[in-house]
N, C-alpha and C. Protein backbone atom coordinates (compact mmCIF):
# COMPACT_ATOMS: atom_id res chain seq x y z
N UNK A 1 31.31 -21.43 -7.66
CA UNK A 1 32.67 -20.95 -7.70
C UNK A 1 33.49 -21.74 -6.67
N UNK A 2 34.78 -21.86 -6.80
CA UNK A 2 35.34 -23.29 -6.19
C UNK A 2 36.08 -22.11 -5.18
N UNK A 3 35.94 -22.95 -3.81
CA UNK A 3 36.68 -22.07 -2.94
C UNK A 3 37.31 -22.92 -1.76
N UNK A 4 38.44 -22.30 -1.25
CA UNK A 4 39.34 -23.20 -0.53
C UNK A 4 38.39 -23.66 0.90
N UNK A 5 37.38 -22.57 1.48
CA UNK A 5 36.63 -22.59 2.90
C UNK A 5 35.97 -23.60 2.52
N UNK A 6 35.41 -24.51 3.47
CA UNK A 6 34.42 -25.28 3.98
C UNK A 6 32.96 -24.61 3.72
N UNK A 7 31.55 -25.11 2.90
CA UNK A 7 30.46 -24.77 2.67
C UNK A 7 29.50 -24.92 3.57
N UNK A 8 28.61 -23.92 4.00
CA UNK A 8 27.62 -24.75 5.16
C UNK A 8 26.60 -24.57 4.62
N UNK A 9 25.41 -25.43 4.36
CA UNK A 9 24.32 -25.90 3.52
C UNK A 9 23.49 -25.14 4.92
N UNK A 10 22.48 -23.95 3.91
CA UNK A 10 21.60 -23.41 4.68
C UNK A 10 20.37 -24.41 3.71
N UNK A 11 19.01 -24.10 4.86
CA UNK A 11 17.90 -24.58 4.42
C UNK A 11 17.21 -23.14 4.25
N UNK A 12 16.23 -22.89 2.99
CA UNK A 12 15.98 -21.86 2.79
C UNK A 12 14.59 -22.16 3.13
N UNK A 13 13.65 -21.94 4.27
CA UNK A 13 12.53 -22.40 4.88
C UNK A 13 11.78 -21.21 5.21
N UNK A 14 10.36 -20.75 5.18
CA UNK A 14 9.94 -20.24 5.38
C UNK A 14 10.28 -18.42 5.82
N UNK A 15 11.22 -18.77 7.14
CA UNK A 15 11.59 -17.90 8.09
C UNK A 15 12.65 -16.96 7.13
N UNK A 16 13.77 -18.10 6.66
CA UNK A 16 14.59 -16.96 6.15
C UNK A 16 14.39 -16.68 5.03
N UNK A 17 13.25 -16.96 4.01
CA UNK A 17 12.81 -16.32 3.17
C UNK A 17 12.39 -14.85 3.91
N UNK A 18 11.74 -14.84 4.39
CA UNK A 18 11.25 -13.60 4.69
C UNK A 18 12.32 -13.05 5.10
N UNK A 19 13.41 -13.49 5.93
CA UNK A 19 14.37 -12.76 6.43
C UNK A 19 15.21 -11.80 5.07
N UNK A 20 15.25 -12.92 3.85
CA UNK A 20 16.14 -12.38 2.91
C UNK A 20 15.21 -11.27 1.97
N UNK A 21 14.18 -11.44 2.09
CA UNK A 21 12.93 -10.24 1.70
C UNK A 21 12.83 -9.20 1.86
N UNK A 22 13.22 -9.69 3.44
CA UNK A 22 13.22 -8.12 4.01
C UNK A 22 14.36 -6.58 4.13
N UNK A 23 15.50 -7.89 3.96
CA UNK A 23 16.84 -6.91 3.53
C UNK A 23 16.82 -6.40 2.35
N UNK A 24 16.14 -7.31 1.33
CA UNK A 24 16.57 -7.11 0.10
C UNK A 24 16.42 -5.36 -0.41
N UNK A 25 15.64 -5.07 0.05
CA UNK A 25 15.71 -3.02 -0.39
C UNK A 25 16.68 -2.22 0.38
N UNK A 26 17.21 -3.32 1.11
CA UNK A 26 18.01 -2.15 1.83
C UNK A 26 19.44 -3.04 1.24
N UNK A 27 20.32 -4.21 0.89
CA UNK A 27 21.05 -4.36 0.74
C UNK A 27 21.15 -4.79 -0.70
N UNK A 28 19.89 -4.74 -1.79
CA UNK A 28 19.72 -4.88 -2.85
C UNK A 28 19.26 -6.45 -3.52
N UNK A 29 18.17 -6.00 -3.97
CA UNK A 29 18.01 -7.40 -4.88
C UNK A 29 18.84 -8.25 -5.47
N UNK A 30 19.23 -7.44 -6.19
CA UNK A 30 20.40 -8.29 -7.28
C UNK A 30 21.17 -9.16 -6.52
N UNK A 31 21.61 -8.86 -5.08
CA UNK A 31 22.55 -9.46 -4.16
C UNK A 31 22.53 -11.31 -4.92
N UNK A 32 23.26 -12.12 -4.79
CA UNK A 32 22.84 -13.67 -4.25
C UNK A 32 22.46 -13.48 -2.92
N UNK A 33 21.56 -14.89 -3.20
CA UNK A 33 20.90 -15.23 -1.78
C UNK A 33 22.52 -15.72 -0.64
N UNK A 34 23.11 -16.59 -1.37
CA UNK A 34 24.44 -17.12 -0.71
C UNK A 34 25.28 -16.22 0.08
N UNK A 35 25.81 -14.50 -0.75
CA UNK A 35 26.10 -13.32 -0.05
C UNK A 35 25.70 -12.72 1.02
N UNK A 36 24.13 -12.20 1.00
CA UNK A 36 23.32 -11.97 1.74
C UNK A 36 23.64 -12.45 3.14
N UNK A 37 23.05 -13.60 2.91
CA UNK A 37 23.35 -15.07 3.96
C UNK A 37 24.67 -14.27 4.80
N UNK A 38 25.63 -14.93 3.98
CA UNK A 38 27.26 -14.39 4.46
C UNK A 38 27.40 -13.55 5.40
N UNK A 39 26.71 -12.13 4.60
CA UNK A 39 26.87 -10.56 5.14
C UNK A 39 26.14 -11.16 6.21
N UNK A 40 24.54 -11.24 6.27
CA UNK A 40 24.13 -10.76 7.95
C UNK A 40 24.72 -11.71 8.92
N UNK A 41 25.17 -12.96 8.28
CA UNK A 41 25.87 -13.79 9.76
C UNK A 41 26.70 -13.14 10.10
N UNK A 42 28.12 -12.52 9.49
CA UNK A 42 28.89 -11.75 10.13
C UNK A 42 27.90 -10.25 10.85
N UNK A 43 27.00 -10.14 10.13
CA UNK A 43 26.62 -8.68 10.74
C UNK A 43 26.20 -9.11 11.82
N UNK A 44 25.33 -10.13 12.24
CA UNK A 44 24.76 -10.72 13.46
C UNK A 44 25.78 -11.43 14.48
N UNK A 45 26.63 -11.92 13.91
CA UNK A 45 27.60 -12.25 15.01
C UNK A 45 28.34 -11.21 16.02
N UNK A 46 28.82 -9.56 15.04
CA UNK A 46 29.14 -8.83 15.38
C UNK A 46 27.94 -7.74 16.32
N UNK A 47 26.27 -7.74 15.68
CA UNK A 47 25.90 -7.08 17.42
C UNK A 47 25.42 -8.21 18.52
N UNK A 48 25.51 -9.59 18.29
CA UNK A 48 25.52 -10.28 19.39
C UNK A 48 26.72 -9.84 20.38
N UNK A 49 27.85 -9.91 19.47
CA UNK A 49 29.12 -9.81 20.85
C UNK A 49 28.76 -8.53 21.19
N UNK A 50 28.39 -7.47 20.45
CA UNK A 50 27.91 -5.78 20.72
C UNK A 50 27.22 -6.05 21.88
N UNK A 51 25.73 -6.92 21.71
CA UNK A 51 24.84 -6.65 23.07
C UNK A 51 25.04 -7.66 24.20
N UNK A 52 26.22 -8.18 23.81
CA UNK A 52 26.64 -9.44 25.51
C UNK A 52 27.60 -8.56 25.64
N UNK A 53 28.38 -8.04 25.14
CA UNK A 53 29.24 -6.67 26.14
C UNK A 53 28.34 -5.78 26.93
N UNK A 54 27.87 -5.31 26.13
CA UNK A 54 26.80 -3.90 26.77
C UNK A 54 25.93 -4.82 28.25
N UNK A 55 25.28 -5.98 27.60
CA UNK A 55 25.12 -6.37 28.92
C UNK A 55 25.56 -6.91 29.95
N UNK A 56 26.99 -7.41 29.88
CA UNK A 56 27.66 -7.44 30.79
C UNK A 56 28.23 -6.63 31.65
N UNK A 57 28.48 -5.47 30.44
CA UNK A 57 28.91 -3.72 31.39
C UNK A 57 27.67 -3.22 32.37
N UNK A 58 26.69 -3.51 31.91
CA UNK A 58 25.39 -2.89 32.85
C UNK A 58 25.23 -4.21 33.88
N UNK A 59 25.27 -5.37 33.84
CA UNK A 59 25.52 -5.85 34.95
C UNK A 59 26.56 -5.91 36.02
N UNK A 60 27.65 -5.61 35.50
CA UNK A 60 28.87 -4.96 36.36
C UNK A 60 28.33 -3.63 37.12
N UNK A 61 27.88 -3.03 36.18
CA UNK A 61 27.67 -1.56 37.37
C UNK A 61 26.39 -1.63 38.19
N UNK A 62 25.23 -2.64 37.37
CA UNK A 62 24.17 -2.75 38.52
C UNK A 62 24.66 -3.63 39.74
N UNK A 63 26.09 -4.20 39.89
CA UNK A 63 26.46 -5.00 40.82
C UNK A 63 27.13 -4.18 42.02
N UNK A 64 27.54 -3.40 41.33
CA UNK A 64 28.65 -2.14 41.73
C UNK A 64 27.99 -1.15 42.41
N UNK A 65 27.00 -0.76 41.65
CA UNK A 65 25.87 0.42 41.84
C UNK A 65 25.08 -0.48 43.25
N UNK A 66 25.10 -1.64 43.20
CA UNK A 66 23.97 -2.14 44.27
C UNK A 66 24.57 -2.66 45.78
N UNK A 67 25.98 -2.78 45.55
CA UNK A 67 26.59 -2.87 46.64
C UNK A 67 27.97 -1.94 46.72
N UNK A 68 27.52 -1.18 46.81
CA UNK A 68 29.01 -0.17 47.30
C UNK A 68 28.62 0.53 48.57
N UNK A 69 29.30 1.68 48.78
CA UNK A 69 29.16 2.62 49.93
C UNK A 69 27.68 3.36 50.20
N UNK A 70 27.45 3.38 48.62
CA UNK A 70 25.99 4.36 49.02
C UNK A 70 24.55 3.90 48.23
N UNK A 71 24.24 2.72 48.60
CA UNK A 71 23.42 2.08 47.83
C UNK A 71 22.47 3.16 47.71
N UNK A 72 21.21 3.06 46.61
CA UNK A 72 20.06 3.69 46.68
C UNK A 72 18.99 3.32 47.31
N UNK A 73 19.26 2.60 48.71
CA UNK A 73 17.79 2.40 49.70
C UNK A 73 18.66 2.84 50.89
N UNK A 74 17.76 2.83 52.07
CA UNK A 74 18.19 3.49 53.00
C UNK A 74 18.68 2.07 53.96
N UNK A 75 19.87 1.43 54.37
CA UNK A 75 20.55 0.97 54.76
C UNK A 75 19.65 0.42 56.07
N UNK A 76 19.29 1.48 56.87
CA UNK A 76 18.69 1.16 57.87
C UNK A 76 17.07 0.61 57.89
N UNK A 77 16.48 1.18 56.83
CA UNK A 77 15.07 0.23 56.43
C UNK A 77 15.39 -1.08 56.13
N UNK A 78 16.52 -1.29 54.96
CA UNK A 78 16.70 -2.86 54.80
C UNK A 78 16.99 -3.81 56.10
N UNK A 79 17.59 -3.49 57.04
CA UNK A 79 18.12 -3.57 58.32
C UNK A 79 16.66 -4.52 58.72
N UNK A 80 15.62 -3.87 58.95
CA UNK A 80 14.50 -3.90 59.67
C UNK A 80 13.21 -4.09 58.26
N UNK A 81 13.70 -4.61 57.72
CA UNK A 81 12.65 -4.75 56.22
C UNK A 81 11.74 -5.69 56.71
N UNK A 82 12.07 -6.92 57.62
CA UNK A 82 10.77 -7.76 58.55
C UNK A 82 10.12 -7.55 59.15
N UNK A 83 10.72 -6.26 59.66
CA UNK A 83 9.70 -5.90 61.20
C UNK A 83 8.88 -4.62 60.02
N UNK A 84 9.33 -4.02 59.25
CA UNK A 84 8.51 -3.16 58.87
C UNK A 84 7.55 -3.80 57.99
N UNK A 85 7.76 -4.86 57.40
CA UNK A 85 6.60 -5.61 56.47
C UNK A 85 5.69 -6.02 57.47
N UNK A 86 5.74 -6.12 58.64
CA UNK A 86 4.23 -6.64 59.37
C UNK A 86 3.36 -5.67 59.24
């Protein structure tokens, strides 16, 4: 089908056979392989940015959480963390 976008030539190799196998009961056989394709790149692009947010938010607060007013070690052990490791 003739379309105005630019085509990107997948190689259908081993891996994403199985990959397209494995969707297929859940997003249907009948699908084209070409659709398929389509759908999970957008689906995969969208929880990549999902899990580099999430982990950027949890590294913000483990940064936050690890240096603020009331860390969770006792201030004064870290102080002396050399002399107490002998």
């Amino acid at each position: 089908m003739p379309s105005k976008y630019d085509r990107i030539g997948v190689v259908r190799d081993p891996a994403l056979t199985e990959a397209l196998e494995s969707v297929a009961p859940i997003l249907g056989a009948s699908a084209p392989a070409a659709t398929v394709v389509h759908d999970l790149a957008i689906r995969g692009a969208q929880a990549l940015r999902e899990e580099t947010s999430r982990r950027e938010e949890l590294l913000r607060k483990l940064a936050a959480w690890s240096t603020g007013d009331d860390p969770p070690w006792d201030p004064d052990v870290l102080e002396r963390i050399d002399e107490l490791a002998l």
